[in-house]
N, C-alpha and C. Protein backbone atom coordinates (compact mmCIF):
# COMPACT_ATOMS: atom_id res chain seq x y z
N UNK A 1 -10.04 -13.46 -16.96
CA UNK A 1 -9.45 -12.68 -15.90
C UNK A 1 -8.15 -13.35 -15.45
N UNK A 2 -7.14 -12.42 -15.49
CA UNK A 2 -5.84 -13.24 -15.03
C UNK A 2 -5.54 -12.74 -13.67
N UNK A 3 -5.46 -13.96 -13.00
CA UNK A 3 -5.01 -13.68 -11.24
C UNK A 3 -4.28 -13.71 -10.88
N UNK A 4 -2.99 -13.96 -11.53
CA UNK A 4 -1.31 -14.38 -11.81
C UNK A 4 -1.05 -13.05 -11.10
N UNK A 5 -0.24 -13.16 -10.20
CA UNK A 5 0.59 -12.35 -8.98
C UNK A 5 1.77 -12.25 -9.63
N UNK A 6 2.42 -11.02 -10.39
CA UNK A 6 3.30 -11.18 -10.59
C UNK A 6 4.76 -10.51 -9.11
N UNK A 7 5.73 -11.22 -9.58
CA UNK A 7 6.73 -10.87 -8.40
C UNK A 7 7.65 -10.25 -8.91
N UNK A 8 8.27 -8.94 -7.46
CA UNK A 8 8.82 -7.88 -7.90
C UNK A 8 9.92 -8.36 -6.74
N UNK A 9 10.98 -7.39 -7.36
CA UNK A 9 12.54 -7.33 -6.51
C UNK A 9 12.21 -5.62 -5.58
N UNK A 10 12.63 -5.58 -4.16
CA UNK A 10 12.73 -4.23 -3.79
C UNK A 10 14.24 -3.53 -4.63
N UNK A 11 14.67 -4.49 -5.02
CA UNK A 11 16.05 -3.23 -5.83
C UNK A 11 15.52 -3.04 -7.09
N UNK A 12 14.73 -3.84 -7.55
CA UNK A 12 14.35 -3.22 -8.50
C UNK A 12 13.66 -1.92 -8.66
N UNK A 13 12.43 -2.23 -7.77
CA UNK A 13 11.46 -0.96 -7.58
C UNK A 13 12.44 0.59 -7.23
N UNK A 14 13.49 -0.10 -6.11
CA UNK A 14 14.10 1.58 -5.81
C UNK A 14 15.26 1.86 -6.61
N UNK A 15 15.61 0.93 -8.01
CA UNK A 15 15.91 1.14 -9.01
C UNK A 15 15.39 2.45 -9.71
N UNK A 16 13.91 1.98 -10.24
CA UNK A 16 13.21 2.51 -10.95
C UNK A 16 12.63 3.76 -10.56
N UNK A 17 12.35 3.86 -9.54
CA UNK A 17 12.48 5.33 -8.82
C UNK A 17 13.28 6.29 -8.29
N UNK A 18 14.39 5.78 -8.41
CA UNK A 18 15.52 6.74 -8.42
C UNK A 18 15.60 7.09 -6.83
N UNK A 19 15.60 6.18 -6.07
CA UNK A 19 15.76 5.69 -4.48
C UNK A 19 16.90 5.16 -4.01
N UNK A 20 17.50 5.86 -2.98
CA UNK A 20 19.10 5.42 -2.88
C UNK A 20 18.99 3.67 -2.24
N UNK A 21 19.77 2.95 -2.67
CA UNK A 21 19.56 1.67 -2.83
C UNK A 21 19.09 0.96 -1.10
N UNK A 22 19.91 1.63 0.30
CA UNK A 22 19.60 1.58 1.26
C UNK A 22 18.57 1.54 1.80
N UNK A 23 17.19 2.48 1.17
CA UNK A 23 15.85 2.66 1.38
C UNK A 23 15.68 1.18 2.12
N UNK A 24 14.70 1.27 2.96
CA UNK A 24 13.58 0.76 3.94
C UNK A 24 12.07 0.32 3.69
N UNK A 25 12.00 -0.87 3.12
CA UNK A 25 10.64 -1.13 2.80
C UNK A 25 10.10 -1.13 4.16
N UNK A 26 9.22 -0.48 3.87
CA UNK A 26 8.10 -0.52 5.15
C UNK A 26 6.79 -1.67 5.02
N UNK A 27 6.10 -1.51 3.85
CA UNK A 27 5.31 -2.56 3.99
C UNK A 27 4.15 -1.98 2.63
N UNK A 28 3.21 -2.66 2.53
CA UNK A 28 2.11 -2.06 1.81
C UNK A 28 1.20 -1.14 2.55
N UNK A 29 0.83 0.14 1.48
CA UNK A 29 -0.83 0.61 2.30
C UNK A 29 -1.57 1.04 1.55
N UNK A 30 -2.52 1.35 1.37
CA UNK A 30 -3.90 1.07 0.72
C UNK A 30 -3.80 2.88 0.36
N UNK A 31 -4.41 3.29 -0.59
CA UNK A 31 -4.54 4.84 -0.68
C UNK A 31 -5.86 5.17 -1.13
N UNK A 32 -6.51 6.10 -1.06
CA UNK A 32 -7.23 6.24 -1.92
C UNK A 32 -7.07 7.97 -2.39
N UNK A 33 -6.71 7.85 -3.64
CA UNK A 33 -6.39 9.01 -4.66
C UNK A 33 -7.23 9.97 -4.77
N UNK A 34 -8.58 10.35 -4.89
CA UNK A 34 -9.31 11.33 -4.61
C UNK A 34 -9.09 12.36 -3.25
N UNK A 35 -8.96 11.64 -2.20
CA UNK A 35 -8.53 12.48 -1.05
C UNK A 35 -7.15 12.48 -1.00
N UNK A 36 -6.42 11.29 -1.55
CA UNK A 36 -5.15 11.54 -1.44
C UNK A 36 -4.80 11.09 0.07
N UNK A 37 -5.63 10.07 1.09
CA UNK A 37 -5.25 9.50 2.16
C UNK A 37 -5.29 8.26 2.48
N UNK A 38 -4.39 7.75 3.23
CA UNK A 38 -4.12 6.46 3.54
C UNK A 38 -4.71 5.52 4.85
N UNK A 39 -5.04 4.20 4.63
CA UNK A 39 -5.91 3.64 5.34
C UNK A 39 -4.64 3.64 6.65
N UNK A 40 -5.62 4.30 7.69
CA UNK A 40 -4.99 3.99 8.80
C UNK A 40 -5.45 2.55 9.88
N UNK A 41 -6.93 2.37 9.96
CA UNK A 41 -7.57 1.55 10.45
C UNK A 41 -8.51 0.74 9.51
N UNK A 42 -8.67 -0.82 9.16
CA UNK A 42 -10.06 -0.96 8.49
C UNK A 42 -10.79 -2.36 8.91
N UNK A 43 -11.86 -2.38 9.15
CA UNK A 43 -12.81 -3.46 9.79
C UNK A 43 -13.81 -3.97 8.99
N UNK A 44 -14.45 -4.59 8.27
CA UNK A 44 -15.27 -4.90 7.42
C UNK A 44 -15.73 -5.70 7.64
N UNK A 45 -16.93 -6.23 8.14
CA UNK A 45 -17.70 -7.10 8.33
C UNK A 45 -18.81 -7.55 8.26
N UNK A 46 -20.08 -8.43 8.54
CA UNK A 46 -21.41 -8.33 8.75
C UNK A 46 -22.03 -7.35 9.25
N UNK A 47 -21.09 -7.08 10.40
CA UNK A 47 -21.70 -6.19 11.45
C UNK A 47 -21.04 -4.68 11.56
N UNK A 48 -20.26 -4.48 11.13
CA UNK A 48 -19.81 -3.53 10.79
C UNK A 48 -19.12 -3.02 9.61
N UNK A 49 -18.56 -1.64 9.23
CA UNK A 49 -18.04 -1.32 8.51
C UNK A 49 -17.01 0.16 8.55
N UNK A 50 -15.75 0.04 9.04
CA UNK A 50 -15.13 1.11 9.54
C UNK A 50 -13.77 1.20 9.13
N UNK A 51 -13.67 2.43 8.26
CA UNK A 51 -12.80 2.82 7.62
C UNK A 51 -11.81 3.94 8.51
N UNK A 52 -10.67 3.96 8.51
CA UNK A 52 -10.17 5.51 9.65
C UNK A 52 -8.78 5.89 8.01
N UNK A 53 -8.87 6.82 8.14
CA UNK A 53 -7.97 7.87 7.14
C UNK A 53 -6.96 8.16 7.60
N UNK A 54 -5.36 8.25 6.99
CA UNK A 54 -4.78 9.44 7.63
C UNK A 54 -4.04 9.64 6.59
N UNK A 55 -4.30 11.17 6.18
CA UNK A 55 -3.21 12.49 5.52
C UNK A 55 -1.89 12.13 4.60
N UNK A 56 -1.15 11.15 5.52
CA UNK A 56 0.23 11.24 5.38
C UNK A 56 0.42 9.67 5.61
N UNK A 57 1.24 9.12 4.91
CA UNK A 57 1.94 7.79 4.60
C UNK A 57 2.28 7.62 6.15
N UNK A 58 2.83 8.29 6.94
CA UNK A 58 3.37 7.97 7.83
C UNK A 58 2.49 7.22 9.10
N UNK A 59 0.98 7.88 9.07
CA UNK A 59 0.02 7.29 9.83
C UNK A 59 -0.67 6.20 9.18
N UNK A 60 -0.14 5.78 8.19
CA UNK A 60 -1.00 4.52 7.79
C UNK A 60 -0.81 3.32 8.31
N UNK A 61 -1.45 2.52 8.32
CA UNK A 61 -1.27 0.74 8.32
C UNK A 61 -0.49 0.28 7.58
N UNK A 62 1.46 0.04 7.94
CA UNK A 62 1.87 -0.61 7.00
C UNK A 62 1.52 -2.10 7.13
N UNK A 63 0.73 -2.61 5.60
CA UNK A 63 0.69 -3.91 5.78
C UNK A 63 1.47 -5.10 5.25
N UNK A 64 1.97 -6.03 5.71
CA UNK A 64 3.24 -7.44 5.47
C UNK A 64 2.13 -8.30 4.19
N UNK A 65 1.18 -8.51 4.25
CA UNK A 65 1.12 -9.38 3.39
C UNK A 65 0.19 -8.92 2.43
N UNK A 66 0.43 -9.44 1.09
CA UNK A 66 0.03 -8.69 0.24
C UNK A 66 -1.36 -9.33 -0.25
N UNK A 67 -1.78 -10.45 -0.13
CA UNK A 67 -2.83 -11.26 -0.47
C UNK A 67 -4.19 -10.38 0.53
N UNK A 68 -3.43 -9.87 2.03
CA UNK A 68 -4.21 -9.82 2.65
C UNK A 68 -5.12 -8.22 2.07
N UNK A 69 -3.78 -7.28 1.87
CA UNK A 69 -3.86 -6.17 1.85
C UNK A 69 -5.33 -5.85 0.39
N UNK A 70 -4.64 -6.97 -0.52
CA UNK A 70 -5.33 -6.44 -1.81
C UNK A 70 -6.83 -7.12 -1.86
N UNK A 71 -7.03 -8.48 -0.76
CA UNK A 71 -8.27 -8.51 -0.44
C UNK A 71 -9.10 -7.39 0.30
N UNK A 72 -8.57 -6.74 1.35
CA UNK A 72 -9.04 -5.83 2.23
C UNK A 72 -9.42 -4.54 1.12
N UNK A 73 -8.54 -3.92 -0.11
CA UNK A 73 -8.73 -2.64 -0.68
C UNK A 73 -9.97 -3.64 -1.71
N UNK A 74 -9.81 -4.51 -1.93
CA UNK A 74 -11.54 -4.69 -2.37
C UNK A 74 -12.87 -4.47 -2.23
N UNK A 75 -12.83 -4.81 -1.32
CA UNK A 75 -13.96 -4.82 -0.06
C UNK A 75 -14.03 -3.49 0.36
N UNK A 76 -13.65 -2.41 -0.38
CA UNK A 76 -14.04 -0.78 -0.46
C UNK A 76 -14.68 -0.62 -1.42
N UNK A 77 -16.02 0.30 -1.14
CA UNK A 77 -16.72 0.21 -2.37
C UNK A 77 -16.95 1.64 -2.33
N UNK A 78 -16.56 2.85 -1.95
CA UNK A 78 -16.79 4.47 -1.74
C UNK A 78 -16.30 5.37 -2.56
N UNK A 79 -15.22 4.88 -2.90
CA UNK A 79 -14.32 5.16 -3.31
C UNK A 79 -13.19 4.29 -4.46
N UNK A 80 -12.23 4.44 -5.65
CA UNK A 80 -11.42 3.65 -5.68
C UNK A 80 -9.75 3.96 -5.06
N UNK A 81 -9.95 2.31 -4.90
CA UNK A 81 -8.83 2.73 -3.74
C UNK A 81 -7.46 1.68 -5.00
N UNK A 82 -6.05 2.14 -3.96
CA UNK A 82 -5.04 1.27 -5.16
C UNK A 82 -3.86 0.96 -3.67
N UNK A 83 -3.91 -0.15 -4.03
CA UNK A 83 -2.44 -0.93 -3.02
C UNK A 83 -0.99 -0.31 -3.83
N UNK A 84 -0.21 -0.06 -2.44
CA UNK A 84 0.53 0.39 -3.22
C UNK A 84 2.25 -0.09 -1.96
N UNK A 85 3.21 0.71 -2.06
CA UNK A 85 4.16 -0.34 -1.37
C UNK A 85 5.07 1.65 -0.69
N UNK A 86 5.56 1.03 0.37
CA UNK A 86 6.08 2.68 0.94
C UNK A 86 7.38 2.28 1.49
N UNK A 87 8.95 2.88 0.96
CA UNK A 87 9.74 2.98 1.63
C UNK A 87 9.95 4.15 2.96
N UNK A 88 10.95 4.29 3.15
CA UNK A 88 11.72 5.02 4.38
C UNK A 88 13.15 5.20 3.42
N UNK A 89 13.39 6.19 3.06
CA UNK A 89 14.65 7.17 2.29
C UNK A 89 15.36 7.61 3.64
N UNK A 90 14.94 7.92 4.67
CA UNK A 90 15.96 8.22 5.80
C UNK A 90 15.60 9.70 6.04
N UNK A 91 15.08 10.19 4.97
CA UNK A 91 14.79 11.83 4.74
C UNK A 91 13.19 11.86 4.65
N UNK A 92 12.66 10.73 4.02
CA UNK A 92 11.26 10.76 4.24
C UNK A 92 10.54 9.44 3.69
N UNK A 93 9.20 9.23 3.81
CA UNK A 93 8.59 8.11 3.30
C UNK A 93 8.71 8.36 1.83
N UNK A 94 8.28 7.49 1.02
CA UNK A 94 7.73 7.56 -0.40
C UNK A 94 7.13 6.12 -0.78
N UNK A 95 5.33 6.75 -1.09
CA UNK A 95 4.80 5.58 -1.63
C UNK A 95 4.82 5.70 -3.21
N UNK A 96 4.47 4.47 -3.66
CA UNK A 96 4.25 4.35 -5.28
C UNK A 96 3.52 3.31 -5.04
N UNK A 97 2.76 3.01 -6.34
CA UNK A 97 1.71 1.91 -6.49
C UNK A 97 2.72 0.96 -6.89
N UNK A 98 1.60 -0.26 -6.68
CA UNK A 98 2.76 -1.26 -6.70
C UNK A 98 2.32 -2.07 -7.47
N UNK A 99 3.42 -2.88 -8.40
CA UNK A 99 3.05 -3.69 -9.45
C UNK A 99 2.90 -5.30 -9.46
N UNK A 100 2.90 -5.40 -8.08
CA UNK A 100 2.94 -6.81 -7.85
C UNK A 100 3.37 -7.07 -6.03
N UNK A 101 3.65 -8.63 -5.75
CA UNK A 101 4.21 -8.54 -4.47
C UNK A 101 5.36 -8.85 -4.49
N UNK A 102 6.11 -8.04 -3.43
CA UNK A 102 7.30 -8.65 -3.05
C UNK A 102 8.15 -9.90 -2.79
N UNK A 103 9.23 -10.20 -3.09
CA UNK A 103 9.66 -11.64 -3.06
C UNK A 103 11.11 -11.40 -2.50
């Protein structure tokens, strides 16, 4: 199993997506593709276990660190879920999965 984090450039990514270079990283958020919604809230614990949804990129949890984020979409077991990274275009969000963390 390789655990090697590889590291990505944000000009690269809004390179590759055809994102005007200005774009706005917002942060990481968690998706899950069957519903097609994004973790807005998540708690996981002994004692509990509480997931909250929302619709649209815009109500999600953007999250800063990426170690944290891709431990947390583990620790989902309902569903599969995929970390992924969301700018701000000025005109609207846009997530894509993400191939690594930011540097």
């Amino acid at each position: 199993m390789n655990n090697k984090i590889e590291k990505i450039q944000i000009s690269e990514v809004l390179e590759e997506l055809g994102l005007p270079p200005d774009s706005e990283y917002l942060g990481y958020l968690i998706h899950r593709p069957d519903t097609d919604d994004f973790v807005m809230l998540a708690s996981d614990n002994k004692e509990c276990s509480l997931w909250m949804w929302s619709d649209t990129p815009e109500g999600a949890f953007k999250f800063q660190d990426y170690s944290y984020v891709t431990k947390l979409a583990s620790i989902y077991n309902k569903a599969p879920v995929m970390v992924g990274l969301v700018f701000d275009t000025g005109n609207m969000l846009v997530f894509t999965s993400s191939t690594g963390q930011l540097h």
